[in-house]
N, C-alpha and C. Protein backbone atom coordinates (compact mmCIF):
# COMPACT_ATOMS: atom_id res chain seq x y z
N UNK A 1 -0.54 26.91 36.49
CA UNK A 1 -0.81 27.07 35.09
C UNK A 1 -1.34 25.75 34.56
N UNK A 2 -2.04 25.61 33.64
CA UNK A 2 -2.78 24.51 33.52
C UNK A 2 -2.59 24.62 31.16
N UNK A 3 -2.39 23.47 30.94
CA UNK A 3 -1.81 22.91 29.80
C UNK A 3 -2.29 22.27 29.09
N UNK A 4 -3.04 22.58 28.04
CA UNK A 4 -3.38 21.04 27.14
C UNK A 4 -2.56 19.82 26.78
N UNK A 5 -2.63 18.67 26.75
CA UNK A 5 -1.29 17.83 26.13
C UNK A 5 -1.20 18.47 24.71
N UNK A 6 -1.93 18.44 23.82
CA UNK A 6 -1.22 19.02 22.61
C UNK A 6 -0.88 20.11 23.01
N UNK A 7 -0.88 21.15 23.27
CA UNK A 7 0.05 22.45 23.49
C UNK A 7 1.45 22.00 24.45
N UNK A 8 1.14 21.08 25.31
CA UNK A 8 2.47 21.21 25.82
C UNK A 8 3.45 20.27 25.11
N UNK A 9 3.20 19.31 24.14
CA UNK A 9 3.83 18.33 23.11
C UNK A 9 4.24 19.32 22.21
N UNK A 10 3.78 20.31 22.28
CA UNK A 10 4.37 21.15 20.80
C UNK A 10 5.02 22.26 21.41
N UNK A 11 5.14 22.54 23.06
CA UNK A 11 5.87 23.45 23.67
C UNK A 11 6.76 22.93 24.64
N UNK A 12 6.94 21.31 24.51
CA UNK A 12 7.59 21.15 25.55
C UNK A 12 8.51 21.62 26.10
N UNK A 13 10.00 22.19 25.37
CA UNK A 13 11.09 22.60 26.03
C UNK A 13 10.62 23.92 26.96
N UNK A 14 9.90 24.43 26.37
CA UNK A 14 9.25 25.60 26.36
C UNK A 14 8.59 25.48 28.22
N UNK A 15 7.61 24.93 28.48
CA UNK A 15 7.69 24.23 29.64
C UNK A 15 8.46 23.60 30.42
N UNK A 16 9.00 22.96 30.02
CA UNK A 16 10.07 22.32 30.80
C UNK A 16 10.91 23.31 31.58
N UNK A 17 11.58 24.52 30.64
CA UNK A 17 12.12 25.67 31.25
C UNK A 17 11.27 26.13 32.33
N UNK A 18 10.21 26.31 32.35
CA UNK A 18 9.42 27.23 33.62
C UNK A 18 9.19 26.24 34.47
N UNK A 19 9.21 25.31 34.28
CA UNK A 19 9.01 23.85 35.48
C UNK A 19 9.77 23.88 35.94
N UNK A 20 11.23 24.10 35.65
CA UNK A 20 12.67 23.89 36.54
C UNK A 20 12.66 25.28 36.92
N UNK A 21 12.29 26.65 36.55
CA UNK A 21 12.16 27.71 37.59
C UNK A 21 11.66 27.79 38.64
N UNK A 22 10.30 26.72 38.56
CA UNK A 22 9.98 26.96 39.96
C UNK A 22 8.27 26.72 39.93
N UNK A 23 7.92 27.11 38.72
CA UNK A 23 6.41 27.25 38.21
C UNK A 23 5.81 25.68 38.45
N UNK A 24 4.44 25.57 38.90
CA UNK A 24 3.62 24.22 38.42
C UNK A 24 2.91 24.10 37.45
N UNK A 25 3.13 23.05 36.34
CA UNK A 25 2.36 23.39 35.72
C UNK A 25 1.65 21.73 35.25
N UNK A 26 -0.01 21.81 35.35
CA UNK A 26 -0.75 20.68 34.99
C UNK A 26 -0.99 20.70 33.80
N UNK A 27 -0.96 19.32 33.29
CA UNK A 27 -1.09 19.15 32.00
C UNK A 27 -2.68 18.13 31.61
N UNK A 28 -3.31 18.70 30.89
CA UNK A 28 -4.88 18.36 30.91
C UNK A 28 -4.88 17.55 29.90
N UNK A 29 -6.32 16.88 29.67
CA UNK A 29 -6.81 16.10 28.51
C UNK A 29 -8.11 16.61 28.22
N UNK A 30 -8.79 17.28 27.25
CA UNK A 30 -10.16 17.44 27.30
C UNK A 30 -10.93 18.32 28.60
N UNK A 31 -9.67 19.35 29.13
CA UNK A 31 -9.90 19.78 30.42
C UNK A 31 -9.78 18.85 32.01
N UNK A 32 -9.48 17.91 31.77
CA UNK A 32 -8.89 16.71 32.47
C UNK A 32 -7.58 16.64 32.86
N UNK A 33 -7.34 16.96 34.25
CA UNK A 33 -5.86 17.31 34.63
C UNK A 33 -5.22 15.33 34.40
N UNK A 34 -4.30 15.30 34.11
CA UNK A 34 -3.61 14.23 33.67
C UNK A 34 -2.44 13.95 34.51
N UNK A 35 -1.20 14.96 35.22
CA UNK A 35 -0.53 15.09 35.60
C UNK A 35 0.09 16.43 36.13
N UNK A 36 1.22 16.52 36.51
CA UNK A 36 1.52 18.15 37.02
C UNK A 36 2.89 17.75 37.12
N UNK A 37 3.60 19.12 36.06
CA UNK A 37 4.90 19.23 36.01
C UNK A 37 5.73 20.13 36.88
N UNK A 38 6.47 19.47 37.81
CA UNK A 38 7.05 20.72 38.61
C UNK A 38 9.02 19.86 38.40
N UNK A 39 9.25 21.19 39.45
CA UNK A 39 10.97 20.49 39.32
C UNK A 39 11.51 20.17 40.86
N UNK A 40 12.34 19.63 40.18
CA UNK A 40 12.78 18.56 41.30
C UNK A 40 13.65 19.52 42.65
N UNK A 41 13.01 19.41 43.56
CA UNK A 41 14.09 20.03 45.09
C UNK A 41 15.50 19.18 45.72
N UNK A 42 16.08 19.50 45.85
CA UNK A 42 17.30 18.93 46.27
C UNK A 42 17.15 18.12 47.38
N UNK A 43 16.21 18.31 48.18
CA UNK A 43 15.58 17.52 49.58
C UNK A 43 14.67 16.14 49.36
N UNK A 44 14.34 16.19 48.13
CA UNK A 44 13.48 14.75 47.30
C UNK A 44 14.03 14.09 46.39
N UNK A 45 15.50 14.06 46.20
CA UNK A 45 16.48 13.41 45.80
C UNK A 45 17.35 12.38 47.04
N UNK A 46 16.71 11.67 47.59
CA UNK A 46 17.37 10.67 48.73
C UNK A 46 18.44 10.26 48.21
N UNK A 47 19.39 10.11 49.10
CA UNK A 47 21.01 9.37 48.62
C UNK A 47 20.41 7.30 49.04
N UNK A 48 20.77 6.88 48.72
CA UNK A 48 20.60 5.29 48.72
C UNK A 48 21.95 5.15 50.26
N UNK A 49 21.37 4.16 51.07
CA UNK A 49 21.76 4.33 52.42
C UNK A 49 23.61 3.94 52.24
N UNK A 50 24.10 2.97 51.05
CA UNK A 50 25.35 2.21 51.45
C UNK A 50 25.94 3.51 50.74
N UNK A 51 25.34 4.93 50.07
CA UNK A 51 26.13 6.21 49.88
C UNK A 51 26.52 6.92 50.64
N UNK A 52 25.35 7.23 52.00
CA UNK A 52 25.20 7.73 52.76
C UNK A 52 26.47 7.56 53.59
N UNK A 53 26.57 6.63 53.81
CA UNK A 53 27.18 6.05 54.72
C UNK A 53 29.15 5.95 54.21
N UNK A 54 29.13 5.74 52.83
CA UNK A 54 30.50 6.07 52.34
C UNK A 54 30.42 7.52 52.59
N UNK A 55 29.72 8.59 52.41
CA UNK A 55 29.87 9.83 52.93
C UNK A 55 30.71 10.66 54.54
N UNK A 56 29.60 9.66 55.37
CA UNK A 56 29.56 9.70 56.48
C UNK A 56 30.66 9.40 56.85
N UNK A 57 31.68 8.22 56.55
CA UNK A 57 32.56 7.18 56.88
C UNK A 57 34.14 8.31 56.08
N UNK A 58 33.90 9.31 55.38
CA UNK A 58 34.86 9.84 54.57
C UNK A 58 35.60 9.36 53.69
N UNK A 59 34.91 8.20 53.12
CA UNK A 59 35.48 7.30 52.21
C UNK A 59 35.08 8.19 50.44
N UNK A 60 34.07 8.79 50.17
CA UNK A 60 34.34 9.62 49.19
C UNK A 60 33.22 11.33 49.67
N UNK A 61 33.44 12.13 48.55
CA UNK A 61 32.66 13.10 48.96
C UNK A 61 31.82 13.39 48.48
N UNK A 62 30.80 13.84 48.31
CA UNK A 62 29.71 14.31 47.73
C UNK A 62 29.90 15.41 46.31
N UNK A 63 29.43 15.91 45.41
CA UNK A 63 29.39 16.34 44.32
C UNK A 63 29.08 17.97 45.01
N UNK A 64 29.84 18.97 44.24
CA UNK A 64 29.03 20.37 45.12
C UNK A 64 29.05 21.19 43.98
N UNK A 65 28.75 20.74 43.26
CA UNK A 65 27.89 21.82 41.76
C UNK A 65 26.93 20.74 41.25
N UNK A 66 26.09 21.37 40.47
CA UNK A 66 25.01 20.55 39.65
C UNK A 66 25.45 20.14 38.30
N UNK A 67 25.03 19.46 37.54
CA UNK A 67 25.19 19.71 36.13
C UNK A 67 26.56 19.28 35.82
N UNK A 68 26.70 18.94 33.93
CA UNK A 68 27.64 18.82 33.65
C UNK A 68 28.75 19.94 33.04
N UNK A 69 29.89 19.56 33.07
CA UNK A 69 30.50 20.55 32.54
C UNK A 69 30.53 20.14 30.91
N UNK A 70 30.92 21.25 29.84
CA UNK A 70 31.10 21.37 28.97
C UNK A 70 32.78 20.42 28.53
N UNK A 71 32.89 18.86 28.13
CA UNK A 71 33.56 18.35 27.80
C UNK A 71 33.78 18.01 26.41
N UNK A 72 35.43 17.92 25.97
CA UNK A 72 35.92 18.24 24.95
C UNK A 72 35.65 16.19 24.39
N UNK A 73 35.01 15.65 23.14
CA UNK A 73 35.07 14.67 23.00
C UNK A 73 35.93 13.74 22.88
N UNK A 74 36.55 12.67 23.04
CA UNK A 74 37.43 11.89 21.98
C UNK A 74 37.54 11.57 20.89
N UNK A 75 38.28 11.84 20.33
CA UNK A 75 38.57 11.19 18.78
C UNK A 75 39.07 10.41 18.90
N UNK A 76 38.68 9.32 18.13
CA UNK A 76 39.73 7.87 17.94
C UNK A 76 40.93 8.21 17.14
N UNK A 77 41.79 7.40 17.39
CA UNK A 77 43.21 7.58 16.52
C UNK A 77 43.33 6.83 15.22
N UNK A 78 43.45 6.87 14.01
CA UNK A 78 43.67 5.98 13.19
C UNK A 78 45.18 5.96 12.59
N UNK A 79 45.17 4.45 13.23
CA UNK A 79 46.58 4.07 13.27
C UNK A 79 47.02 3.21 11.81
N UNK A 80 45.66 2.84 11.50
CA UNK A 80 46.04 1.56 10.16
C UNK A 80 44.83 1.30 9.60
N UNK A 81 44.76 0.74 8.23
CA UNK A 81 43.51 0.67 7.79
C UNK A 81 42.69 -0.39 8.93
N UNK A 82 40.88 0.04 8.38
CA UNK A 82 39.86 -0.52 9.46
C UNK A 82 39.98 -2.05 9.16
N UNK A 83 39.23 -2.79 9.79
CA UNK A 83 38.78 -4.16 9.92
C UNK A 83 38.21 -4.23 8.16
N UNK A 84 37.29 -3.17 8.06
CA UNK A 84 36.47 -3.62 6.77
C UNK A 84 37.49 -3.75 5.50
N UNK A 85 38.30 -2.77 5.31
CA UNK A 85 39.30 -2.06 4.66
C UNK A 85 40.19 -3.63 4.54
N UNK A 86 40.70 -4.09 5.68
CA UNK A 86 41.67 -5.51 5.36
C UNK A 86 40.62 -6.49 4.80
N UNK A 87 39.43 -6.87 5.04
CA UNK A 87 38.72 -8.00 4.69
C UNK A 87 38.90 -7.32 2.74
N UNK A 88 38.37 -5.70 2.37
CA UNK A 88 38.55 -6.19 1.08
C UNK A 88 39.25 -6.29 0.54
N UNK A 89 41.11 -5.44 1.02
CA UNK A 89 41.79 -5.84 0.42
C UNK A 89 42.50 -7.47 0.18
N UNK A 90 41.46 -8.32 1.26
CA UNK A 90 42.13 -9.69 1.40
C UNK A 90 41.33 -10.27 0.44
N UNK A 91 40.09 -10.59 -0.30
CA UNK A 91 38.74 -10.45 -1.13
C UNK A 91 39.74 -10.17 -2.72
N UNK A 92 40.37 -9.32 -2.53
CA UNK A 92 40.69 -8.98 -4.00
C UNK A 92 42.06 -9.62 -4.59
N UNK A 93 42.72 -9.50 -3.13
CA UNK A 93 43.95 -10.46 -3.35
C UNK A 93 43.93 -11.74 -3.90
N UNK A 94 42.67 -12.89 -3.11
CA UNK A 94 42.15 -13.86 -3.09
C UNK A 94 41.98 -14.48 -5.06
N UNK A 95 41.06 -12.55 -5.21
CA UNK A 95 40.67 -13.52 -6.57
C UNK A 95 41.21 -14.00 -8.15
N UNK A 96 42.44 -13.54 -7.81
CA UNK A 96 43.37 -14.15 -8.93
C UNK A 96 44.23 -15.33 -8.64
């Protein structure tokens, strides 16, 4: 499939989805192929050798799903007024 850059700047997600299905798709300039969007194979992702080798050695294991999971955020705790909060009540104390 072949792409104008403005159409695919204004469709990117849109592309992006069919690129990670499986589709190629070039992206032109003035009919000028520019580049080509495809998705990534699991076989052109090289591990870096000192991983490999913690693998190999059973020192850790490899990851066996993709992607992240859906995690719940942290909230900070508020225990006492902020930093800003003491500077003004120290500011007001000050000025009598």
């Amino acid at each position: 499939m072949e792409i104008g850059i403005r159409e695919f700047k204004n469709r990117l997600s849109e592309f992006v989805a069919l690129a990670s299905q499986g589709q190629e798709i070039t992206i032109t300039n003035h009919g000028q192929p520019l580049c080509v969007l495809t998705s990534v194979r699991d076989e052109e992702i090289a591990r870096p050798e000192f991983l490999q080798q913690a693998i190999d050695q059973g020192r850790i294991k490899p990851a066996t799903r993709r992607g992240l999971t859906k995690s719940t955020p942290i909230k900070p705790r508020k225990s006492g007024p902020t930093s800003t909060e003491l500077l003004v009540a120290s500011r007001r104390a000050n000025r009598f």
